[in-house]
Structures are given as structure tokens and as C-alpha cells.
Protein backbone atom coordinates (compact mmCIF):
# COMPACT_ATOMS: atom_id res chain seq x y z
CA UNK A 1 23.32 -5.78 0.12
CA UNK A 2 22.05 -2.83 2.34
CA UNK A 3 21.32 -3.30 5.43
CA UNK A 4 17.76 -3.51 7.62
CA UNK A 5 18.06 0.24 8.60
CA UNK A 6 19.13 1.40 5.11
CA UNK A 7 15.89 -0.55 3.75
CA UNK A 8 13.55 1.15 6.22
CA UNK A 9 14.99 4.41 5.05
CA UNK A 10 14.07 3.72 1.52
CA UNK A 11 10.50 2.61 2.22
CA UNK A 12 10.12 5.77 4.00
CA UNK A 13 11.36 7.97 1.34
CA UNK A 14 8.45 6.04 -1.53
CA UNK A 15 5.65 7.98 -2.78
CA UNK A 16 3.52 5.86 -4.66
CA UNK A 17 1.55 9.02 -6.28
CA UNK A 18 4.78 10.39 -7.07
CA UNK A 19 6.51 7.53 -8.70
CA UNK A 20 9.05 9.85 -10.87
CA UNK A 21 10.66 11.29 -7.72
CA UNK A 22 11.43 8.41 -6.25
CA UNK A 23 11.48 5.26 -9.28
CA UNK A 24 15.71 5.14 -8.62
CA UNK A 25 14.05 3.22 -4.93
CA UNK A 26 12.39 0.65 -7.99
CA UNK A 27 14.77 -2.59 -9.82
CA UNK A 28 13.70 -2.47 -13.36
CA UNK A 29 12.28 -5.29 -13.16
CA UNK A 30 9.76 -5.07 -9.90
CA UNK A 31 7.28 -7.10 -9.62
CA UNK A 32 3.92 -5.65 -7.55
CA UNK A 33 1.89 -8.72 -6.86
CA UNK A 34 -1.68 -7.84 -5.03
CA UNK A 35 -3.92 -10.47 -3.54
CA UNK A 36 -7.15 -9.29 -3.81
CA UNK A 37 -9.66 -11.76 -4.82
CA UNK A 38 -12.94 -9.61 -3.85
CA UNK A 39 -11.28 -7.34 -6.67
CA UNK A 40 -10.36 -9.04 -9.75
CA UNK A 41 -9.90 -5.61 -11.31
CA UNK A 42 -7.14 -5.34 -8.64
CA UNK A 43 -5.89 -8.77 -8.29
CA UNK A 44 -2.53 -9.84 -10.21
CA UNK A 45 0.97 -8.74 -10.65
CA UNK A 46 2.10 -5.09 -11.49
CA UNK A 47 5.79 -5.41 -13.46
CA UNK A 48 8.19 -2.45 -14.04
CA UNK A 49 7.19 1.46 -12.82
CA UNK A 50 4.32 1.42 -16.18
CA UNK A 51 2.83 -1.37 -14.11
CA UNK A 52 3.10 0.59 -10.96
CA UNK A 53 1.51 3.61 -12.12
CA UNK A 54 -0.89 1.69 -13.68
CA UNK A 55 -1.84 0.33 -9.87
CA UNK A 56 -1.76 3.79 -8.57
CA UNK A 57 -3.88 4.75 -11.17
CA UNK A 58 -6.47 2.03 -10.78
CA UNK A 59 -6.91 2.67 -7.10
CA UNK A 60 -7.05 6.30 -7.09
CA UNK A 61 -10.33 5.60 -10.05
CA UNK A 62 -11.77 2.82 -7.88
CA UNK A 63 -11.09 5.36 -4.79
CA UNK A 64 -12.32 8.82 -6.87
CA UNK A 65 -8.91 9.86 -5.64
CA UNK A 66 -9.37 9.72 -2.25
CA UNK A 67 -7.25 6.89 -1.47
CA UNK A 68 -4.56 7.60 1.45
CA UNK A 69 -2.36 4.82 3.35
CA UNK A 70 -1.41 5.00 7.16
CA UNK A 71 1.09 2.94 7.97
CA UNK A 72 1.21 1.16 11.28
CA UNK A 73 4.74 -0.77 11.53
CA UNK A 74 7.56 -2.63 10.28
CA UNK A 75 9.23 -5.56 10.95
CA UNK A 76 12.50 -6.12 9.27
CA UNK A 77 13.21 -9.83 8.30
CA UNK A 78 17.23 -9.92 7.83
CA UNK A 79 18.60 -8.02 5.39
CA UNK A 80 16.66 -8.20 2.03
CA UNK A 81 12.43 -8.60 3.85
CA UNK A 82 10.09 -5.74 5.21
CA UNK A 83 6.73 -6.18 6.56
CA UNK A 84 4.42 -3.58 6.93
CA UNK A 85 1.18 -3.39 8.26
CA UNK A 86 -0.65 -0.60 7.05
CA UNK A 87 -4.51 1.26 7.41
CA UNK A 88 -5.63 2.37 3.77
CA UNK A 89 -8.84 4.38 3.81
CA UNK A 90 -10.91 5.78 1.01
CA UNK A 91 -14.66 7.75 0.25
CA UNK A 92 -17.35 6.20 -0.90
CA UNK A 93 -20.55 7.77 -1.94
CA UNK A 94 -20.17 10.22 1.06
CA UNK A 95 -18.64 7.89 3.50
CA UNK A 96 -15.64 6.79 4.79
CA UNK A 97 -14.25 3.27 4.81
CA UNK A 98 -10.85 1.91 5.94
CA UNK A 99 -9.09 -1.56 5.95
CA UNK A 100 -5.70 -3.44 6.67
CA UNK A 101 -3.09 -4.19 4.72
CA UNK A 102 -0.11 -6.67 4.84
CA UNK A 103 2.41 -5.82 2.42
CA UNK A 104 6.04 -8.04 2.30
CA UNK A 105 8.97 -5.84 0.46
CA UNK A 106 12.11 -7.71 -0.90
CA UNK A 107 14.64 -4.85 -1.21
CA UNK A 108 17.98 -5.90 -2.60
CA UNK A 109 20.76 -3.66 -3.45
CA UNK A 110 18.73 -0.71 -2.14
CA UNK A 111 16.15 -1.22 -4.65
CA UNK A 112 12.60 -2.73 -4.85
CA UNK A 113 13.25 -6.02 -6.26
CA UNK A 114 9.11 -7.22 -5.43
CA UNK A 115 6.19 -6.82 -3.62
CA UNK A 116 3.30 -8.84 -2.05
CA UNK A 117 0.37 -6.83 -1.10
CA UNK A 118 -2.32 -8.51 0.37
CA UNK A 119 -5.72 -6.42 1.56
CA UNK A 120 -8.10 -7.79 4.71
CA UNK A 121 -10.98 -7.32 2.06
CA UNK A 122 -13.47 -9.13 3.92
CA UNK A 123 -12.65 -6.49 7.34
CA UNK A 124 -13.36 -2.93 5.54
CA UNK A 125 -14.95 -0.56 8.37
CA UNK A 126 -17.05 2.29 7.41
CA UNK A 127 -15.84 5.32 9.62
CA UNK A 128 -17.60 7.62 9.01
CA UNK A 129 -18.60 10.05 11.56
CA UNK A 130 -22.46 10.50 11.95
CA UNK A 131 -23.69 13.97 12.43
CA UNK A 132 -25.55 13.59 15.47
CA UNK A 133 -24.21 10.51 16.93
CA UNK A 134 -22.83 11.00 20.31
CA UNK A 135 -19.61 8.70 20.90
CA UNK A 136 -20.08 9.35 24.51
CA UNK A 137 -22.86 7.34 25.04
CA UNK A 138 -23.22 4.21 26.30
């Protein structure tokens, strides 16, 4: 079992559009599950890296590649459980948009056993910056 630390090392080191230099952090036989009933094109479970690439693959289309994830924190649950809270943003016909993210990682044995990745769909925020709006004002 690795420990806490040793997990939060490994999340740091994924790359989800770069899944080949870093599938050794992936089990064989991970599981991706998204909750995402505003988007049954995203909604279900993702198994093995084919599935993951297929997810990356489907949000970068639905995003015209501009998807990008900021993550926020961690909380470490024992030995095996990550949380993260995370801000994904993305373009959309010339704006901006951004949302929040929950995900839950089960790491055992240093590798991604499962994920549970749950989007605040109902929340997303276009930020988009008007040309010609002054934030100053009030």
C-alpha cells in the first residue's frame, strides 16, 4: 500500500492528454466513472487506458480542444482515497466558461485502481472578459 504522500505524488505527476507517459500511474483495470447527467454523451464509466483516452478525447471534441483543469486541493482520506476539487474551463463560441469539479481517486499499490468524477453542471460561469466592461465600477 503506498502511503497518502506517495499518492499525492502520483496524482501530480498524471497528464490526462498525455496518457502514454504516464499509463504505469493506471491498474489495468481502472475504472473512470463520470456523473454527468446534463451530458449523457459524458455520463458513464470509462474502463482500462482505451476508455480513458476515449474520455479525453470526447471532452477535448465537446471543448474544440480548449479544455484545461485547475486544480484547487486535496484531501487525503487514509491511505488508498484522494479528493480533489478542481476548476475546469473551456471556449465556447467565443467565450469562456468554467465549472467545479469533485473527483474521488482510489489509488492502491501506487496505481489508479478507480475514479468518480462528478461535474457542478448546473453552476458553469461564463468568464469571459467583456471588452469595454470596467470591473472597477460599482
Amino acid at each position: 500500500m503506498t502511503s497518502a504522500d506517495e499518492n499525492l505524488e502520483i496524482l501530480g505527476e498524471i497528464d490526462l492528454s498525455d496518457l502514454d507517459s504516464c499509463a504505469h500511474f493506471f491498474a489495468d483495470s481502472i475504472v473512470w466513472h463520470v456523473f454527468n447527467p446534463a451530458s449523457p454523451d459524458m455520463h458513464g464509466d470509462y474502463e482500462g487506458l482505451d476508455g480513458l483516452r476515449e474520455m479525453h478525447e470526447k471532452l477535448q471534441t465537446m471543448s474544440q480542444g480548449t479544455l484545461e483543469t485547475h486544480p484547487i486541493g486535496g484531501l487525503t482520506i487514509g491511505d488508498e482515497l484522494l479528493f480533489t476539487q478542481t476548476v475546469v474551463t473551456f471556449e465556447r463560441g467565443g467565450r469562456l466558461f468554467e465549472y467545479d469539479a469533485a473527483t474521488t481517486w482510489r489509488i492502491v499499490d501506487g496505481k489508479v485502481a478507480e475514479v468518480w468524477d462528478i461535474p457542478a453542471v448546473y453552476t458553469v460561469r461564463d468568464v469571459t472578459d467583456d471588452p469595454g466592461e470596467d470591473d472597477d465600477e460599482e
